[in-house]
Protein backbone atom coordinates (compact mmCIF):
# COMPACT_ATOMS: atom_id res chain seq x y z
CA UNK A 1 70.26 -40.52 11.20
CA UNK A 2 68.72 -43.69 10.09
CA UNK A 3 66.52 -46.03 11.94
CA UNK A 4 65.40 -49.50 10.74
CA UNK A 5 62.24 -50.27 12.73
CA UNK A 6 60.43 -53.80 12.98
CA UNK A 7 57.09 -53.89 14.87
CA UNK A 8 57.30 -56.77 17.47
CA UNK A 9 55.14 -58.99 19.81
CA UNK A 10 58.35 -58.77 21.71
CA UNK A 11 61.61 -57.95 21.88
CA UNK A 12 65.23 -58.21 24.31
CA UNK A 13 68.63 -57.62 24.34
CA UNK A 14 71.01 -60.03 26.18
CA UNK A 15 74.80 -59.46 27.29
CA UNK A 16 76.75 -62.26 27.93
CA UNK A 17 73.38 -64.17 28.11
CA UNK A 18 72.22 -62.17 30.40
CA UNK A 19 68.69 -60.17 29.58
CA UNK A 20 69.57 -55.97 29.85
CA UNK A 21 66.30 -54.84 28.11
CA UNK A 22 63.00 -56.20 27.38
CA UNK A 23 59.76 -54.74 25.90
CA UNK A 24 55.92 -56.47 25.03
CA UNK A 25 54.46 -55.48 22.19
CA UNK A 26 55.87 -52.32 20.07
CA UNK A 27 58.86 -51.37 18.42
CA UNK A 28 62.61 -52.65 17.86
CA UNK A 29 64.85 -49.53 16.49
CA UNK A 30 68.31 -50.24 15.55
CA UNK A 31 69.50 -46.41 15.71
CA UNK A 32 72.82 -45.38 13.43
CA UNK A 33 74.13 -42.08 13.74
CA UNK A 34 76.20 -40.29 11.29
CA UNK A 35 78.70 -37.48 11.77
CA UNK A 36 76.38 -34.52 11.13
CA UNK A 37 73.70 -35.69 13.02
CA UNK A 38 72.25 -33.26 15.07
CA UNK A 39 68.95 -33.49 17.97
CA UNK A 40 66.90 -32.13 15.15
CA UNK A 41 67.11 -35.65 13.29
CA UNK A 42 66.45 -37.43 16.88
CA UNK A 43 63.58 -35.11 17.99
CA UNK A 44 62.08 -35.57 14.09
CA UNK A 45 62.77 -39.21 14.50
CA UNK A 46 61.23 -39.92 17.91
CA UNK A 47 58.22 -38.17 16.99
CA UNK A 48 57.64 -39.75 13.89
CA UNK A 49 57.99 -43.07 15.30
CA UNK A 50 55.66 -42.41 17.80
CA UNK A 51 52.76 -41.11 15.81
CA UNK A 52 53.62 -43.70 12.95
CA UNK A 53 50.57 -45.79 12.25
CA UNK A 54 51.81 -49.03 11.65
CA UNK A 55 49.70 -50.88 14.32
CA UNK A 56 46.31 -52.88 13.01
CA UNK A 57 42.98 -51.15 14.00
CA UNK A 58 39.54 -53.43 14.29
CA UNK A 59 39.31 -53.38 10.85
CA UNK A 60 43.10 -54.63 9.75
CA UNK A 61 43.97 -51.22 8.37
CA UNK A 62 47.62 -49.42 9.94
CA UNK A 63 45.40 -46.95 11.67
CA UNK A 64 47.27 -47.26 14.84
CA UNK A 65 50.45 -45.37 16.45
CA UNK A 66 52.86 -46.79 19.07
CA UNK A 67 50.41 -43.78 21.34
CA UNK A 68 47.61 -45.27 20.61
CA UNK A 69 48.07 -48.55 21.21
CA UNK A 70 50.68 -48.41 24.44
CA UNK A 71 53.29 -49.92 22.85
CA UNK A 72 57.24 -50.00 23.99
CA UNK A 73 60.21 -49.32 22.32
CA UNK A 74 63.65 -50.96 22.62
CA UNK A 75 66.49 -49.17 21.28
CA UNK A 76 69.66 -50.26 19.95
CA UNK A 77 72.41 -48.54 18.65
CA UNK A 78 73.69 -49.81 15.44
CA UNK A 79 76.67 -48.23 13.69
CA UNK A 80 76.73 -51.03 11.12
CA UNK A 81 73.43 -49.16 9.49
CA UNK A 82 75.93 -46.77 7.99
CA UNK A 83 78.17 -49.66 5.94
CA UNK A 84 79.32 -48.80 2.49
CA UNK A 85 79.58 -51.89 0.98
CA UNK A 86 79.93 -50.49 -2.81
CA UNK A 87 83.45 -51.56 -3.05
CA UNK A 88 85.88 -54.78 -2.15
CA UNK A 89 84.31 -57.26 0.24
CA UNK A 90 84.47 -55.59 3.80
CA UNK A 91 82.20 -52.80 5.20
CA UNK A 92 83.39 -49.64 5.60
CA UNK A 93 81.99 -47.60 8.31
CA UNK A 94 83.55 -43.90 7.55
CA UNK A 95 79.98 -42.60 7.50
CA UNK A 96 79.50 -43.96 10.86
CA UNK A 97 79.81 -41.31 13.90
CA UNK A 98 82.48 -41.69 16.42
CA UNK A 99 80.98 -43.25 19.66
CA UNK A 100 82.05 -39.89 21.40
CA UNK A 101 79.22 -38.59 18.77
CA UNK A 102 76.99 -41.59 18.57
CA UNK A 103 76.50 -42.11 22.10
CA UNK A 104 74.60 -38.96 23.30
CA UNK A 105 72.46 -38.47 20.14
CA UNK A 106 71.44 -42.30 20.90
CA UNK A 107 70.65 -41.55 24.35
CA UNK A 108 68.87 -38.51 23.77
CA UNK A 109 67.00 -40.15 20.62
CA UNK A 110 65.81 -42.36 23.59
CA UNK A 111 64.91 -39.34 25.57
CA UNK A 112 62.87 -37.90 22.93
CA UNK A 113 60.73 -40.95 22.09
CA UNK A 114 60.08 -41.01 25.69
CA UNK A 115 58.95 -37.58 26.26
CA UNK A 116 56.84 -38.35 23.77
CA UNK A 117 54.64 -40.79 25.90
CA UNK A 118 56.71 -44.13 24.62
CA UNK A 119 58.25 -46.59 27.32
CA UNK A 120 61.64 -47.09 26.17
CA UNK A 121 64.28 -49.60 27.04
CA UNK A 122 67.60 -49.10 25.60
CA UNK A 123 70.67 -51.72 24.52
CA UNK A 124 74.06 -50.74 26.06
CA UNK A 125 76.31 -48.61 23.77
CA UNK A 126 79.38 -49.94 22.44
CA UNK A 127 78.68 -53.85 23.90
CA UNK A 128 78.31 -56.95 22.33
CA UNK A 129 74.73 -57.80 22.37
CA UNK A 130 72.15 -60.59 20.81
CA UNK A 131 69.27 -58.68 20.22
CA UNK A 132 65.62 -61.12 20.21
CA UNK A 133 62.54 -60.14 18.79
CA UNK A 134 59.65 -61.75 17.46
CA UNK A 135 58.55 -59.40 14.22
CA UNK A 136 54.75 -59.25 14.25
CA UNK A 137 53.54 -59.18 10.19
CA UNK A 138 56.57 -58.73 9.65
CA UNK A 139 56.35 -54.88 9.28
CA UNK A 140 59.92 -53.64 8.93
CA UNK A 141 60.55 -50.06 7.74
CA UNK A 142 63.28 -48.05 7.42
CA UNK A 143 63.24 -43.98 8.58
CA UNK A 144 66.20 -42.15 7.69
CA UNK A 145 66.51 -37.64 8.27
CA UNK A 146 69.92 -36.50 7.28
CA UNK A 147 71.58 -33.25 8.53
CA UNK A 148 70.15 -30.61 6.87
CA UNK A 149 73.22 -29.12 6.50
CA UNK A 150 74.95 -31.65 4.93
């Protein structure tokens, strides 16, 4: 499972123009899912990013967790983290989970980083979307937990 994370002042995700999701200040998490993916890389995931200090105390220092400061997340599923690009000029995406797969660890990657005390708003699965965000630093950082079995 791999997540690439940028801290925002604020982020959406529109549908045929239309806004679907919207957050304040927080977290933007494009979420790819591989085939062995299991909720043991969501649940490790989602708590990570919740206790992850990557927020600015008084002082300027990344003393600060998502918790701590009430921050959202939005989450958006993103197949296209799992490209393999090492060869010829076109992504392939065999690493990438089959949305039959994808779909419920997404949701219940969601789920988790909820349950841990996060508002979360969520893309739609499968759509076109145009993701916004404003990325505050920019802090970008990219989590990744593979299967332990594989």
């Amino acid at each position: 499972m791999r997540v690439l994370l940028q801290r925002v002042k604020w982020g959406r995700v529109l549908i045929g123009g239309h806004p679907i999701a919207e957050i304040g200040a927080g977290v933007v998490l494009l979420v790819g899912i591989a085939h062995t993916d299991t909720e043991e890389e969501a649940r490790y995931l989602a708590h990570k990013i919740a206790h992850l200090r990557i927020f600015e105390d008084e002082n300027s220092q990344f003393n600060l967790s998502l918790l701590e400061t009430g921050g959202e997340a939005l989450v958006v599923s993103q197949f296209t983290l799992y490209a393999d690009t090492r060869k010829g000029r076109r992504p392939a995406f065999v690493a990438a989970a089959r949305p039959e797969h994808a779909r419920p660890l997404v949701e219940r990657f969601a789920a988790l980083l909820q349950a841990e005390g996060v508002p979360v708003q969520s893309g739609k699965f499968g759509a076109h979307m145009h993701v916004e965000l404003c990325n505050h630093g920019p802090v970008t950082l990219w989590l990744e937990r593979e299967h332990a079995g594989a």
